[in-house]
PDB file of N, CA and C in Angstrom:
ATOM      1  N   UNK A   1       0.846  -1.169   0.000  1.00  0.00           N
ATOM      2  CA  UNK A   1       0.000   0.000   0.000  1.00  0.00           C
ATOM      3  C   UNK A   1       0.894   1.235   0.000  1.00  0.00           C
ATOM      4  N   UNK A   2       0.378   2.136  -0.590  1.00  0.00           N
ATOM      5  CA  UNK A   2       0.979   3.636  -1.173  1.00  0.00           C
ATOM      6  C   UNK A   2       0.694   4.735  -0.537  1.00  0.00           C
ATOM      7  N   UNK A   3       0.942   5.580   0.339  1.00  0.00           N
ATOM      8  CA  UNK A   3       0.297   6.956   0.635  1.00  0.00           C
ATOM      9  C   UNK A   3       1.042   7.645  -0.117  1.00  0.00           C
ATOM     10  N   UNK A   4      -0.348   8.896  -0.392  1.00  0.00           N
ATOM     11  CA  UNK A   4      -0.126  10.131  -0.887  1.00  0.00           C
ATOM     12  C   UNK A   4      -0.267  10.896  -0.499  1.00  0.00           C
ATOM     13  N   UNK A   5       0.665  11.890   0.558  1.00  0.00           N
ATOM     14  CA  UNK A   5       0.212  13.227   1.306  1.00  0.00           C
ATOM     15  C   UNK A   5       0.174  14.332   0.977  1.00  0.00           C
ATOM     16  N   UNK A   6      -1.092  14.816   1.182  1.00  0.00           N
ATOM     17  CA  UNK A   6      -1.870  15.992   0.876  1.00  0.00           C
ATOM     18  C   UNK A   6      -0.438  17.253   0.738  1.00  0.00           C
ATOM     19  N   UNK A   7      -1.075  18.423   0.458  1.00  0.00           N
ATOM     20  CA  UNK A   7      -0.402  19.381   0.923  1.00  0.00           C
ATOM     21  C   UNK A   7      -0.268  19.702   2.419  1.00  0.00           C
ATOM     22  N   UNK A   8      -1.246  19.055   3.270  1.00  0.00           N
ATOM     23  CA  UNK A   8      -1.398  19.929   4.614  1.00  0.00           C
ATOM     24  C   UNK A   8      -0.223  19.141   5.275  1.00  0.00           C
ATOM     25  N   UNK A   9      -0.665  17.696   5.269  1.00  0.00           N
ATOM     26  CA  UNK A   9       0.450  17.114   6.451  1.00  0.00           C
ATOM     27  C   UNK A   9       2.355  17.132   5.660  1.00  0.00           C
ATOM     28  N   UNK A  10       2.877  17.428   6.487  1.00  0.00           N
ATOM     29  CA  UNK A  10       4.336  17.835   6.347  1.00  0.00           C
ATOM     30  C   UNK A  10       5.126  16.662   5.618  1.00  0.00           C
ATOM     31  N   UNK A  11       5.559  16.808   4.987  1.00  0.00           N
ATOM     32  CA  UNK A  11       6.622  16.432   2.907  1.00  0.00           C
ATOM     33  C   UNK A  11       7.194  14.771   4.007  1.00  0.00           C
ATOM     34  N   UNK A  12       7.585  15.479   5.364  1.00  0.00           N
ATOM     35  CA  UNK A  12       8.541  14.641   6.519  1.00  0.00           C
ATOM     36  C   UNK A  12       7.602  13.013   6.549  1.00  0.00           C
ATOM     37  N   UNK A  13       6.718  13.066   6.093  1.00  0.00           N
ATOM     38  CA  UNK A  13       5.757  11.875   6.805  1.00  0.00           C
ATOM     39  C   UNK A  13       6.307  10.847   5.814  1.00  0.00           C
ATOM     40  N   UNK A  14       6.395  11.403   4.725  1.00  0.00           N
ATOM     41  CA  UNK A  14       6.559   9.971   3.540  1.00  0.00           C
ATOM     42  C   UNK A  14       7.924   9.561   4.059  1.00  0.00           C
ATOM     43  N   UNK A  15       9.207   9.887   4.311  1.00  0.00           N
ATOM     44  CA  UNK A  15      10.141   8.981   4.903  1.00  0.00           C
ATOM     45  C   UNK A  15       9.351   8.585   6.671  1.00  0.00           C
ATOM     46  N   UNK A  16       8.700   9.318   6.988  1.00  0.00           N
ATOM     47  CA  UNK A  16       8.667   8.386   8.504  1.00  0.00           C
ATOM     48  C   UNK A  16       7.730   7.166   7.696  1.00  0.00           C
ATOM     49  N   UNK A  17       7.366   7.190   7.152  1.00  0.00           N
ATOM     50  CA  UNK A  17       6.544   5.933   6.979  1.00  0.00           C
ATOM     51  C   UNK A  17       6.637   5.113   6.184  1.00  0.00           C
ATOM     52  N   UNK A  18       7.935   5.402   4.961  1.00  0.00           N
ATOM     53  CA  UNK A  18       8.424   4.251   4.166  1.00  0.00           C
ATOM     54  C   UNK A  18       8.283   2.855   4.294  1.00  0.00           C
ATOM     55  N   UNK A  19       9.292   2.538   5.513  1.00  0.00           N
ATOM     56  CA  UNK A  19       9.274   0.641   6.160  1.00  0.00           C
ATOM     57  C   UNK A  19       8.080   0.262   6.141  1.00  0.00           C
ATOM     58  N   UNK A  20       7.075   0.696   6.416  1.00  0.00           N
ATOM     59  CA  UNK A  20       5.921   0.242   6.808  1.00  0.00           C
ATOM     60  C   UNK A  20       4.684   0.429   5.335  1.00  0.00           C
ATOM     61  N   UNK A  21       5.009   1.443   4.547  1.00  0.00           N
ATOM     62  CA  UNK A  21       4.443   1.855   3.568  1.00  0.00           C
ATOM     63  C   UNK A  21       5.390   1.817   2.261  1.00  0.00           C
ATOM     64  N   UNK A  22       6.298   1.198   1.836  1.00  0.00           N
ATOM     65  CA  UNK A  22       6.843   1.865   0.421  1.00  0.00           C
ATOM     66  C   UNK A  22       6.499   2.171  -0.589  1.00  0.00           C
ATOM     67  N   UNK A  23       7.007   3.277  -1.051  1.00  0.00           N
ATOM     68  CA  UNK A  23       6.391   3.781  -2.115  1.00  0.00           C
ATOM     69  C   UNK A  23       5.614   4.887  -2.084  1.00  0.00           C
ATOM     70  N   UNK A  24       5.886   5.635  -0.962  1.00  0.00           N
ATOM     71  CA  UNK A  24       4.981   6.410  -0.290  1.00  0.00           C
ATOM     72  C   UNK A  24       5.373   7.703  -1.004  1.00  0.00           C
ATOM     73  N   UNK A  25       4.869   8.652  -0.758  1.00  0.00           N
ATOM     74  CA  UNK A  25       5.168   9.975  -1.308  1.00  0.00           C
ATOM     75  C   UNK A  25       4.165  11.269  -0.956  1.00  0.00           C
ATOM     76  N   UNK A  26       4.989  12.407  -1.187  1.00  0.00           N
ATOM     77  CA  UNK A  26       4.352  13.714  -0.808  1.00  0.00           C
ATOM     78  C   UNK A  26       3.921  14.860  -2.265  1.00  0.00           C
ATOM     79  N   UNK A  27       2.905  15.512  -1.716  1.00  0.00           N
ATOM     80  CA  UNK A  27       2.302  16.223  -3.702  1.00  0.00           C
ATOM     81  C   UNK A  27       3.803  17.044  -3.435  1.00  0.00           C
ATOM     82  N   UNK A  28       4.402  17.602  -2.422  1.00  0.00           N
ATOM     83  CA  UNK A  28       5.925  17.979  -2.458  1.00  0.00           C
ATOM     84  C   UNK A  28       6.770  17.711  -3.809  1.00  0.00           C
ATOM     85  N   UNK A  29       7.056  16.462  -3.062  1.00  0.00           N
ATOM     86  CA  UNK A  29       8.115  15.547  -3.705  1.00  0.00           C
ATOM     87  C   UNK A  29       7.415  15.187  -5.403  1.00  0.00           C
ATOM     88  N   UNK A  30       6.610  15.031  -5.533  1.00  0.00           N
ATOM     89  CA  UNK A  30       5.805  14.674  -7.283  1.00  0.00           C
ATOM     90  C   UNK A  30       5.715  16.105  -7.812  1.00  0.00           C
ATOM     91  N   UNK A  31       6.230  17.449  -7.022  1.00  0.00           N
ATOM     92  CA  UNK A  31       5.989  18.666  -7.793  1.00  0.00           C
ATOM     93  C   UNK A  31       5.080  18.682  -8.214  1.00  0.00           C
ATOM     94  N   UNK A  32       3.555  18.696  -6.994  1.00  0.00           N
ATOM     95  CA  UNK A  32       2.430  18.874  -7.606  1.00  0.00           C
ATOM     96  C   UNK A  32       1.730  19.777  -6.200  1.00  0.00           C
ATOM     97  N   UNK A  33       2.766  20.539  -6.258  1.00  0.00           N
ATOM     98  CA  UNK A  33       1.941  21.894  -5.203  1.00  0.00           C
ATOM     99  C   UNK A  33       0.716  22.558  -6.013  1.00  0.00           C
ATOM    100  N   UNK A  34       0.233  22.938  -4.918  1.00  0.00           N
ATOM    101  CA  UNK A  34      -1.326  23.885  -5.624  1.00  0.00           C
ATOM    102  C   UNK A  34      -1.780  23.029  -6.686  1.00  0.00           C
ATOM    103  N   UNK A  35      -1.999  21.928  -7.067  1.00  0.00           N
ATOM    104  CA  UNK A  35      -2.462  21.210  -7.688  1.00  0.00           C
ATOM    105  C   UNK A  35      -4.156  21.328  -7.119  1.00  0.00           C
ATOM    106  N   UNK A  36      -5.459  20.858  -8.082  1.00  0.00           N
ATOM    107  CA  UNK A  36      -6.579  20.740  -7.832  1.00  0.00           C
ATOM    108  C   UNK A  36      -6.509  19.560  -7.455  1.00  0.00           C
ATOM    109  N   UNK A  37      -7.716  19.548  -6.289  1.00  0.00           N
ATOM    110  CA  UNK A  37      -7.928  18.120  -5.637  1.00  0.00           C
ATOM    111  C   UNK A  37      -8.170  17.150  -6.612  1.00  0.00           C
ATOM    112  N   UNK A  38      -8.784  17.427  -7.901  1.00  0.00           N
ATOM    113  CA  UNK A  38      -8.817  16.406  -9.275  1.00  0.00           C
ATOM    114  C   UNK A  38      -7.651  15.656  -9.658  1.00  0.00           C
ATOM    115  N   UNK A  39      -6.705  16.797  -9.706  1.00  0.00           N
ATOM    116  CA  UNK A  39      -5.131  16.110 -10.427  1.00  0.00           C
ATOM    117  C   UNK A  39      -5.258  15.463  -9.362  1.00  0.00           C
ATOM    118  N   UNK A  40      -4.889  15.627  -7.662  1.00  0.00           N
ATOM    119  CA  UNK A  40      -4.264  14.809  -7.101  1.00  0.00           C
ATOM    120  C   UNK A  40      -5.456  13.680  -7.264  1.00  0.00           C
ATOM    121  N   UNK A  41      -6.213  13.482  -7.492  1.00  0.00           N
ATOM    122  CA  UNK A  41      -6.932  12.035  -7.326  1.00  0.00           C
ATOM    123  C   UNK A  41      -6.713  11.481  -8.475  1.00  0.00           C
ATOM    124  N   UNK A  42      -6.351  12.022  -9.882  1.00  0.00           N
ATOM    125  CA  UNK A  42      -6.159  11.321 -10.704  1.00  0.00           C
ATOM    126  C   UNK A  42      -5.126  10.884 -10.791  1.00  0.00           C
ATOM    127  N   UNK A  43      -3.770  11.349 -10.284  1.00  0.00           N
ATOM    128  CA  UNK A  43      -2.464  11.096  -9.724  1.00  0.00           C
ATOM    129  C   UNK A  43      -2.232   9.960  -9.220  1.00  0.00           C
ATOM    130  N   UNK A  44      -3.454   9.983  -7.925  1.00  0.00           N
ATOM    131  CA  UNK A  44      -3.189   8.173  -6.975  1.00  0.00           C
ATOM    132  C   UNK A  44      -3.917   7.400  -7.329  1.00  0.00           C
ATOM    133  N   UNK A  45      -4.918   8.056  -8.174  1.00  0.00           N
ATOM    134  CA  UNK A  45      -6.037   6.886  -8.978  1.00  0.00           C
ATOM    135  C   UNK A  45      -4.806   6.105 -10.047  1.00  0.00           C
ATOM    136  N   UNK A  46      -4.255   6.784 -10.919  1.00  0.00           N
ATOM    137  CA  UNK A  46      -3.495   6.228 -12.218  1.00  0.00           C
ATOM    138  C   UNK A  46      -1.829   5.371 -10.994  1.00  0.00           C
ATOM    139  N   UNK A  47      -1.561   6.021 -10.310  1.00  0.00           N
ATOM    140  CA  UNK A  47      -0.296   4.822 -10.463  1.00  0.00           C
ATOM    141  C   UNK A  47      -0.475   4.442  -8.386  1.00  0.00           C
ATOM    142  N   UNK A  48      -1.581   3.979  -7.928  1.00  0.00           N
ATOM    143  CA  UNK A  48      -2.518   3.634  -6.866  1.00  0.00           C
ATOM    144  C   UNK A  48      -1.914   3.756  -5.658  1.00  0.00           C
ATOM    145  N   UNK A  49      -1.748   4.741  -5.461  1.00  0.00           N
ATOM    146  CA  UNK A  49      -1.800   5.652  -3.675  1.00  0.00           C
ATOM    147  C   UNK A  49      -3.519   5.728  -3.304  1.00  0.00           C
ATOM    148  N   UNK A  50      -3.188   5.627  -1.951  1.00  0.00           N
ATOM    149  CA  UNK A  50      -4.281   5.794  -0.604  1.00  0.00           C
ATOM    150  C   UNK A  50      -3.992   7.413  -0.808  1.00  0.00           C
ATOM    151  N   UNK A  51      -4.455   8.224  -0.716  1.00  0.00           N
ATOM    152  CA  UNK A  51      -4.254   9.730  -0.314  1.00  0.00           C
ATOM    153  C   UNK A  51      -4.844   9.900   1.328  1.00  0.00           C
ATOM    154  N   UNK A  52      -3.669  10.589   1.737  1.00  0.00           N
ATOM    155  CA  UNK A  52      -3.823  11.121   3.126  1.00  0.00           C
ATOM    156  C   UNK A  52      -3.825  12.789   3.058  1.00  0.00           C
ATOM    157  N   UNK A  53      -4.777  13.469   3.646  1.00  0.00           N
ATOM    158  CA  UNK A  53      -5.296  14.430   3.916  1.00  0.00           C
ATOM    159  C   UNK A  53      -5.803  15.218   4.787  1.00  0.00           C
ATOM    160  N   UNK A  54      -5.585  16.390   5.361  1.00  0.00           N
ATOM    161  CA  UNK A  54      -6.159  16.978   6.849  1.00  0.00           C
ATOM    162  C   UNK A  54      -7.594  17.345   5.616  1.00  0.00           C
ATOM    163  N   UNK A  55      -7.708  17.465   4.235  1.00  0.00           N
ATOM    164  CA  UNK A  55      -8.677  18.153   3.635  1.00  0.00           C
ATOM    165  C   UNK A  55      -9.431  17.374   3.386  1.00  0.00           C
ATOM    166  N   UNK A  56     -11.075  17.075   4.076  1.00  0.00           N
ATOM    167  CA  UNK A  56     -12.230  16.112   3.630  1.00  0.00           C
ATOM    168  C   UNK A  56     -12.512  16.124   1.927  1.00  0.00           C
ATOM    169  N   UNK A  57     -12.504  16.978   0.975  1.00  0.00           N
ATOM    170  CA  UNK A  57     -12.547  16.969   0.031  1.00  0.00           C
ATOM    171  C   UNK A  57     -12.199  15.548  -0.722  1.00  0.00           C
ATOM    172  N   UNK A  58     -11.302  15.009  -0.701  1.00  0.00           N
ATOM    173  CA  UNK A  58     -10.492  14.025  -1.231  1.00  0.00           C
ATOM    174  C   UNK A  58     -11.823  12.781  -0.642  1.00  0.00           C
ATOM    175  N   UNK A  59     -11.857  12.729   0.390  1.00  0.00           N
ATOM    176  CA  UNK A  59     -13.786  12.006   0.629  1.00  0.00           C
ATOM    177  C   UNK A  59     -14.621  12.057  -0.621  1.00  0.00           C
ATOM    178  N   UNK A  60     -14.772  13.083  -0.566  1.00  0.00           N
ATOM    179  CA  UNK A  60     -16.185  13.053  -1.612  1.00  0.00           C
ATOM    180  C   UNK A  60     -15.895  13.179  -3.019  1.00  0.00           C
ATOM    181  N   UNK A  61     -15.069  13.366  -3.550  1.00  0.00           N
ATOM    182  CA  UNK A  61     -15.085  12.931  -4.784  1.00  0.00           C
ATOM    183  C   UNK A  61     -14.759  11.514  -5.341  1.00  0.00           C
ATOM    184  N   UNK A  62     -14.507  10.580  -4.810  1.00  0.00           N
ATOM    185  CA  UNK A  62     -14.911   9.329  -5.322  1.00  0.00           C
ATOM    186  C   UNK A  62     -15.869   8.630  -5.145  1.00  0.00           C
ATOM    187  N   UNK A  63     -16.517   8.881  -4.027  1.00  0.00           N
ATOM    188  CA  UNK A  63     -17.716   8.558  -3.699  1.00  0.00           C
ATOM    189  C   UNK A  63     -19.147   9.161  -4.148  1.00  0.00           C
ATOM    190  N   UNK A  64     -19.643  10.750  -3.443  1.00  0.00           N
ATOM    191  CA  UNK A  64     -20.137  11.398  -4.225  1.00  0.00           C
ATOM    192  C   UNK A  64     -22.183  11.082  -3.270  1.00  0.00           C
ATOM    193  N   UNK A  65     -23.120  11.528  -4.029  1.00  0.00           N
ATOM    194  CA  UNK A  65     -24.016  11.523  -3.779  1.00  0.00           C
ATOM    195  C   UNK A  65     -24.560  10.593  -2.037  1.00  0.00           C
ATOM    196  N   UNK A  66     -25.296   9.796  -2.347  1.00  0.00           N
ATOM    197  CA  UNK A  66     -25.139   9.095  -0.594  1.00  0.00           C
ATOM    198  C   UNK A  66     -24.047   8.531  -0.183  1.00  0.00           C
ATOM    199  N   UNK A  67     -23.089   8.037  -0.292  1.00  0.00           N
ATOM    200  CA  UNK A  67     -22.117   7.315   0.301  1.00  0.00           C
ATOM    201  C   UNK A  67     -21.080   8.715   0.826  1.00  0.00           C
ATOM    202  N   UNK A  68     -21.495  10.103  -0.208  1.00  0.00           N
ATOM    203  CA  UNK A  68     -20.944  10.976   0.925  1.00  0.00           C
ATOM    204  C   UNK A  68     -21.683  11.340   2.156  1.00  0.00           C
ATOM    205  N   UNK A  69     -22.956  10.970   2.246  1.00  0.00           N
ATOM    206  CA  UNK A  69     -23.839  11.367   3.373  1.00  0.00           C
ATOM    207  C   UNK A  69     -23.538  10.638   4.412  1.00  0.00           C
ATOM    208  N   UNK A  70     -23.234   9.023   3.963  1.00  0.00           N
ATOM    209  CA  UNK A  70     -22.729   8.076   4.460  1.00  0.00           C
ATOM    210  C   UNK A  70     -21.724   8.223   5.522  1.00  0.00           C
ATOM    211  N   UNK A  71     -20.848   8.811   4.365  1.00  0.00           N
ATOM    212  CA  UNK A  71     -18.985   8.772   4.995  1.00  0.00           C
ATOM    213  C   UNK A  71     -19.074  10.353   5.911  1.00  0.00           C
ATOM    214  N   UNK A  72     -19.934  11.265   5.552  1.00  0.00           N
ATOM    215  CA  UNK A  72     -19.387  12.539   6.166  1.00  0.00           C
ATOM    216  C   UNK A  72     -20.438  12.304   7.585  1.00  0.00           C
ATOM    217  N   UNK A  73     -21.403  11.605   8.005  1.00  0.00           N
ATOM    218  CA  UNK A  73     -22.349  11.287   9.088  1.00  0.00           C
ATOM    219  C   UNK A  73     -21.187  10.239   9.769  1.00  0.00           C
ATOM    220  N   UNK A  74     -20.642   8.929   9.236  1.00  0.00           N
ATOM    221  CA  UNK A  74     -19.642   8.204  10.103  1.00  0.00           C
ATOM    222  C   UNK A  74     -18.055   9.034  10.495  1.00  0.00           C
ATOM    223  N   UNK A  75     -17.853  10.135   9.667  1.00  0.00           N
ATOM    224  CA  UNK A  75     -16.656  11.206  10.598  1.00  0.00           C
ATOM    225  C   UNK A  75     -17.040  11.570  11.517  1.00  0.00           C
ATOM    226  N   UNK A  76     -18.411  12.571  11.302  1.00  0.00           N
ATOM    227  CA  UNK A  76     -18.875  13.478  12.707  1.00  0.00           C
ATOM    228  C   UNK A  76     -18.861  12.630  13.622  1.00  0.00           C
ATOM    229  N   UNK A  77     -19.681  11.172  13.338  1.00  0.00           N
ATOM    230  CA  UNK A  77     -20.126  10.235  14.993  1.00  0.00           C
ATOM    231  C   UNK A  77     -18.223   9.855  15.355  1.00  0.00           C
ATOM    232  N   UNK A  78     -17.457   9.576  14.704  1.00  0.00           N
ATOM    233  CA  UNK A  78     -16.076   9.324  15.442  1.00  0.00           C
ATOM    234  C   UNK A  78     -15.460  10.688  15.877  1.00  0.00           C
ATOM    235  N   UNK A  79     -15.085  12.168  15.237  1.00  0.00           N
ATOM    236  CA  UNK A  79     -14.754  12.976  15.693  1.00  0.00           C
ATOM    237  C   UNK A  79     -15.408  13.709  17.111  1.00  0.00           C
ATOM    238  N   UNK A  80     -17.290  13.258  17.374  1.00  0.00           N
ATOM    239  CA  UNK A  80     -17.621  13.329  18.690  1.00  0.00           C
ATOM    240  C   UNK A  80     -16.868  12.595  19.572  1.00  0.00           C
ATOM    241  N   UNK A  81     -16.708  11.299  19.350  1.00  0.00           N
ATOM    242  CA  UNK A  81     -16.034  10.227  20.430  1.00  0.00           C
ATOM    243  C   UNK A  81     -15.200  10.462  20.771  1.00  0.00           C
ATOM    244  N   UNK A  82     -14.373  11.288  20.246  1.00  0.00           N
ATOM    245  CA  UNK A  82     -12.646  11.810  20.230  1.00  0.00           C
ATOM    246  C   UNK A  82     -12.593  12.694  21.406  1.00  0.00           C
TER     247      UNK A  82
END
């Protein structure tokens, strides 16, 4: 499995998490700053990264109509529990 980190969380995460993840990478490191949340999904869609994100956005566009009602109702009930 592949992560792809957002712009928000820090470029630093893709080496802390190599061993455990290889292949990992930051929109940093792929020179894809200020990129639209589109490129980056078409980015980890075409050569298959997980994308990691502080930005919910990256949620709802693969999903989309109920399964975002779905997914954005099962955040709120875990971010209460927190």
């Amino acid at each position: 499995m592949k992560l792809l980190f957002d712009e928000n969380p820090s470029f630093k995460l893709a080496d802390l998490v190599a061993r455990e993840f290889p292949g990992s990478s930051h929109i940093d490191l792929l020179k894809m700053q200020g990129s639209t949340d589109s490129c980056v999904w078409e980015r980890a869609k075409a050569e298959d990264y997980i994308i990691v994100s502080k930005d919910n956005s990256h949620y709802w566009k693969p999903n989309g109509g109920d399964r975002t009602r779905l997914i954005s109702k099962a955040c709120r009930s875990i971010s209460d529990k927190v």
